[in-house]
C-alpha atoms as a PDB file:
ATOM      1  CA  UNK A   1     -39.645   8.812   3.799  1.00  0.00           C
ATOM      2  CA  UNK A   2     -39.609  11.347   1.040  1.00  0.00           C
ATOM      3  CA  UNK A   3     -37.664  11.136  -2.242  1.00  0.00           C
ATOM      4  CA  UNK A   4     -35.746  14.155  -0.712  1.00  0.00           C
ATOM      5  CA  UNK A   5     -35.257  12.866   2.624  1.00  0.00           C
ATOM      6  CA  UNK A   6     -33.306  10.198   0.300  1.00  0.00           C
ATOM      7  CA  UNK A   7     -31.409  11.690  -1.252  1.00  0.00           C
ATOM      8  CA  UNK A   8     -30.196  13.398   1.407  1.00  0.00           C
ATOM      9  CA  UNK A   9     -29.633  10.296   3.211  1.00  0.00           C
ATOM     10  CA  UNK A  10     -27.974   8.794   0.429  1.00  0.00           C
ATOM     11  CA  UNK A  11     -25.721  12.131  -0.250  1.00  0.00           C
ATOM     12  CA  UNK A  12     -24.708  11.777   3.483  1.00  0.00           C
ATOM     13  CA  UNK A  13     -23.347   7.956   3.479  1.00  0.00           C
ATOM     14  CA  UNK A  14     -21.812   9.066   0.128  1.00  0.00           C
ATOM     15  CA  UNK A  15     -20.149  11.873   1.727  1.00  0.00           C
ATOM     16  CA  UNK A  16     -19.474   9.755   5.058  1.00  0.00           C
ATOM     17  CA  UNK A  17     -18.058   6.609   2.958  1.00  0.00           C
ATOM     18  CA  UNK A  18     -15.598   9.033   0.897  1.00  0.00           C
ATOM     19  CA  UNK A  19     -13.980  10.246   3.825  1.00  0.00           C
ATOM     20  CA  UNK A  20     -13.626   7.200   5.284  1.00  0.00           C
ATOM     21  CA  UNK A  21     -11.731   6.313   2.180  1.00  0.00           C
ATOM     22  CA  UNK A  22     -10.054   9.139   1.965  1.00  0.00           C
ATOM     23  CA  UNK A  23      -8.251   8.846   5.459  1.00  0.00           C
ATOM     24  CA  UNK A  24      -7.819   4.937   5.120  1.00  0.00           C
ATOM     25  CA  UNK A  25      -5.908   6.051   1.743  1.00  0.00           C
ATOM     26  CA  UNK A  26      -4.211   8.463   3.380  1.00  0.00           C
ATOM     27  CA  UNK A  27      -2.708   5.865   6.512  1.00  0.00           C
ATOM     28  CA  UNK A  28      -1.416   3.609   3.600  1.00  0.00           C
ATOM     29  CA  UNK A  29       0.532   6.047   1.769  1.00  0.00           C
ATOM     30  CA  UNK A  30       1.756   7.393   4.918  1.00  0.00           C
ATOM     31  CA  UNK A  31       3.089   3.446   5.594  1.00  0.00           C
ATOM     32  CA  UNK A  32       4.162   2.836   1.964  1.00  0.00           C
ATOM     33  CA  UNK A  33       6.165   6.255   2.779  1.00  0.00           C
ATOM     34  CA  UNK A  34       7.888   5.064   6.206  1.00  0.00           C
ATOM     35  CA  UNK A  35       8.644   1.570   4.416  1.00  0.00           C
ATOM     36  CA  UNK A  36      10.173   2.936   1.497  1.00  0.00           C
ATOM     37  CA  UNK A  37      12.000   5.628   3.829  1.00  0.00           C
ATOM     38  CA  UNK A  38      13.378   2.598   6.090  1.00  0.00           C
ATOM     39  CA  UNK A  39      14.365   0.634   2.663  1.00  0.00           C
ATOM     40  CA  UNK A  40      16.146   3.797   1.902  1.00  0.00           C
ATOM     41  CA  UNK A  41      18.159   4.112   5.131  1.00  0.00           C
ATOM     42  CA  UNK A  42      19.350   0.416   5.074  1.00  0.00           C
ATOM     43  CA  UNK A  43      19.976   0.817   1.477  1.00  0.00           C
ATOM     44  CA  UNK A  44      22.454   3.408   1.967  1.00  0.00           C
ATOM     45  CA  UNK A  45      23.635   1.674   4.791  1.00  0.00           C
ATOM     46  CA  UNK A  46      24.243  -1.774   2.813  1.00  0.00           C
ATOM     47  CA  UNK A  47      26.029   0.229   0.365  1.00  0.00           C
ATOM     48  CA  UNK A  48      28.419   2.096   2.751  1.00  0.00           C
ATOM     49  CA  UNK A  49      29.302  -1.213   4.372  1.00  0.00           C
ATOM     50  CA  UNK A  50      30.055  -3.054   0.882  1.00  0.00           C
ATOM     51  CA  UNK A  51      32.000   0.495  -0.017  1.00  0.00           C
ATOM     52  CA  UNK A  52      33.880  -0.046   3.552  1.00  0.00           C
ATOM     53  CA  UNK A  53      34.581  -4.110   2.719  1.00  0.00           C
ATOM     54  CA  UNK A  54      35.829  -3.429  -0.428  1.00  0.00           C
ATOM     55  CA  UNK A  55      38.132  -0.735   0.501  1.00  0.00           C
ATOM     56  CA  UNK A  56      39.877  -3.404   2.581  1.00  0.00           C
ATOM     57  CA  UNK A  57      40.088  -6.000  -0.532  1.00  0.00           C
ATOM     58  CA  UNK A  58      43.647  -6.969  -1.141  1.00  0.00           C
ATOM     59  CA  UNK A  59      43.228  -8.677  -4.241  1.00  0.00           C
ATOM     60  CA  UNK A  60      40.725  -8.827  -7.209  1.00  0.00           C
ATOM     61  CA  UNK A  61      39.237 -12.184  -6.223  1.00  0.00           C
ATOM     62  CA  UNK A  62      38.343 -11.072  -3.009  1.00  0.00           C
ATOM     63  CA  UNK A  63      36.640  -7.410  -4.726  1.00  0.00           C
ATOM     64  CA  UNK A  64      34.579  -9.476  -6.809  1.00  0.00           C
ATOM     65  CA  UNK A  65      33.506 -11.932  -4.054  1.00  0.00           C
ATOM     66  CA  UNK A  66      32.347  -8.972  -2.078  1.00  0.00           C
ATOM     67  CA  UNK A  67      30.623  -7.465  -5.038  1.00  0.00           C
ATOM     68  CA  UNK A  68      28.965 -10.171  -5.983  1.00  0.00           C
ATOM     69  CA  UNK A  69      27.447 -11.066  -2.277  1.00  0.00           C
ATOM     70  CA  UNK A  70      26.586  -7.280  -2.216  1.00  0.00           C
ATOM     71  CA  UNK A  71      24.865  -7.394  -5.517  1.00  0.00           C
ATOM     72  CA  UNK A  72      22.977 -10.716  -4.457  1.00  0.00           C
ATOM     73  CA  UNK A  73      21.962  -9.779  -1.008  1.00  0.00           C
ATOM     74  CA  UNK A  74      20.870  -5.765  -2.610  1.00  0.00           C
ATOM     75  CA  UNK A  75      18.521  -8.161  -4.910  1.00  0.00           C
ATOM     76  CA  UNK A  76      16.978 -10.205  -2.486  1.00  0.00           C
ATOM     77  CA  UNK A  77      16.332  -7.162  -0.754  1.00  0.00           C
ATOM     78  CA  UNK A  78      15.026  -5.327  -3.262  1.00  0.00           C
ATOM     79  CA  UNK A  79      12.671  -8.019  -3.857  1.00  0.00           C
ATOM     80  CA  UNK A  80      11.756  -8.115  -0.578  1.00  0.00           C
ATOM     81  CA  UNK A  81      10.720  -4.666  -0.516  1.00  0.00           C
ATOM     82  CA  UNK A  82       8.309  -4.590  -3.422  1.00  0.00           C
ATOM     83  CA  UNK A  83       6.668  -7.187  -2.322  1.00  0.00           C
ATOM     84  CA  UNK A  84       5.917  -5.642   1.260  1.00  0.00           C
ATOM     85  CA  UNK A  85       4.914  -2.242  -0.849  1.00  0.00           C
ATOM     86  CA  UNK A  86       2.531  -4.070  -2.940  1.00  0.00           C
ATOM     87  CA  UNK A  87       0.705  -6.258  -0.067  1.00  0.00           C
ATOM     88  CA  UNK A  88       0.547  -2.594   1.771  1.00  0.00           C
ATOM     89  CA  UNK A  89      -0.891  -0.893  -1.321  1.00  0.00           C
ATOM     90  CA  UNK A  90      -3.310  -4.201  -1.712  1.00  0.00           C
ATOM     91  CA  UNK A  91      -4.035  -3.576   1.773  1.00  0.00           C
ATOM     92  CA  UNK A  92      -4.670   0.317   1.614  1.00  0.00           C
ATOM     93  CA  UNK A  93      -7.219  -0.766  -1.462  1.00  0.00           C
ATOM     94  CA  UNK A  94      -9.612  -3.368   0.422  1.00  0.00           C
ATOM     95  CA  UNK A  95      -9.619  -0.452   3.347  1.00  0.00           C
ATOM     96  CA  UNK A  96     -10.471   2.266   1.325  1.00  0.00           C
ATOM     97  CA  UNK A  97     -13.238  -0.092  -0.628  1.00  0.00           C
ATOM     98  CA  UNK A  98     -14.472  -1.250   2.546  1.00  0.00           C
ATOM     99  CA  UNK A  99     -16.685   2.192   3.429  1.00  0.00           C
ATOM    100  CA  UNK A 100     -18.920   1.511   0.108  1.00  0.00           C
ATOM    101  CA  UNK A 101     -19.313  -2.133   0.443  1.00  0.00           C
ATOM    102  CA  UNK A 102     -22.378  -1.704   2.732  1.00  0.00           C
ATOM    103  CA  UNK A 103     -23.938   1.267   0.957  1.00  0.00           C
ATOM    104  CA  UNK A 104     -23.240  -0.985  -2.266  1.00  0.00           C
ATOM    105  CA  UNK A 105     -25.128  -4.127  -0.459  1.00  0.00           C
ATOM    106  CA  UNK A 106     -28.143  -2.090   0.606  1.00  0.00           C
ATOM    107  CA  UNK A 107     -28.276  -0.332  -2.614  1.00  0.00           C
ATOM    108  CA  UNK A 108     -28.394  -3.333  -4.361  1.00  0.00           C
ATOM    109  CA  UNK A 109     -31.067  -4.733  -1.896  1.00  0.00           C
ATOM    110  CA  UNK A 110     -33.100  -1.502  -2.786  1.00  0.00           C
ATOM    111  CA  UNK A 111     -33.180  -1.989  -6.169  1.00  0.00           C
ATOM    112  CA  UNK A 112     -34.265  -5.639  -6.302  1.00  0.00           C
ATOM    113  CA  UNK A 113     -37.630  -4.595  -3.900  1.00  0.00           C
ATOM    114  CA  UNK A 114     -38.323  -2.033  -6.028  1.00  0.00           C
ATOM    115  CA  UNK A 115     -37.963  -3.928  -9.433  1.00  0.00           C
ATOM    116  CA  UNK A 116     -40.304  -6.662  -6.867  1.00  0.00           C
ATOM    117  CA  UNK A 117     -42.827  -4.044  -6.242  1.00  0.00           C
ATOM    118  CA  UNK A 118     -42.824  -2.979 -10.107  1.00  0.00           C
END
């Protein structure tokens, strides 16, 4: 194999492995963005319920009683969230490395028969 034949092999796995990272990137944004959109929806769904519970409060005691459980349970959601968003950006990472790990490998294996040969 020629030094051109190569280097166009090695331009084409480049090429190959990018889009393959590309569209793996791609799938986890477009998950990050439907999680975040659902988080959204039963945000403002949480809120108009706590809104709706504390219209109905007859007293101060029970207002700050619902408050408070809304403010706790908005928390633990909350919480709950980021960590689902960061294991799917995690996630979205090892896929989009995943494409280069081989070309990395044989690379790698390359280099140590030629500095072998040398």
């Amino acid at each position: 194999m020629t030094f051109f034949d190569e280097a166009n092999t090695a331009g084409k796995e480049a090429m190959d492995n990018g889009l393959k990272s590309f569209s793996a990137m791609t799938k986890g944004f477009q998950q990050i963005a439907a999680q975040s959109t659902d988080f959204a929806k039963q945000s403002y769904e949480h809120s108009a319920q706590m809104f709706d519970q504390l219209s109905r409060a007859r007293s101060l005691d029970k207002a700050m009683e619902v408050h408070g459980t809304f403010a706790k349970d908005a928390y633990e959601r909350w919480v709950s969230q980021t960590t689902r968003v960061s294991e799917l950006c995690a996630e979205a990472m090892r896929e989009a490395y995943q494409p280069f790990e081989q070309t990395v490998a044989a690379t790698a294996a390359r280099a140590q028969t030629t500095a072998r040969a040398a």
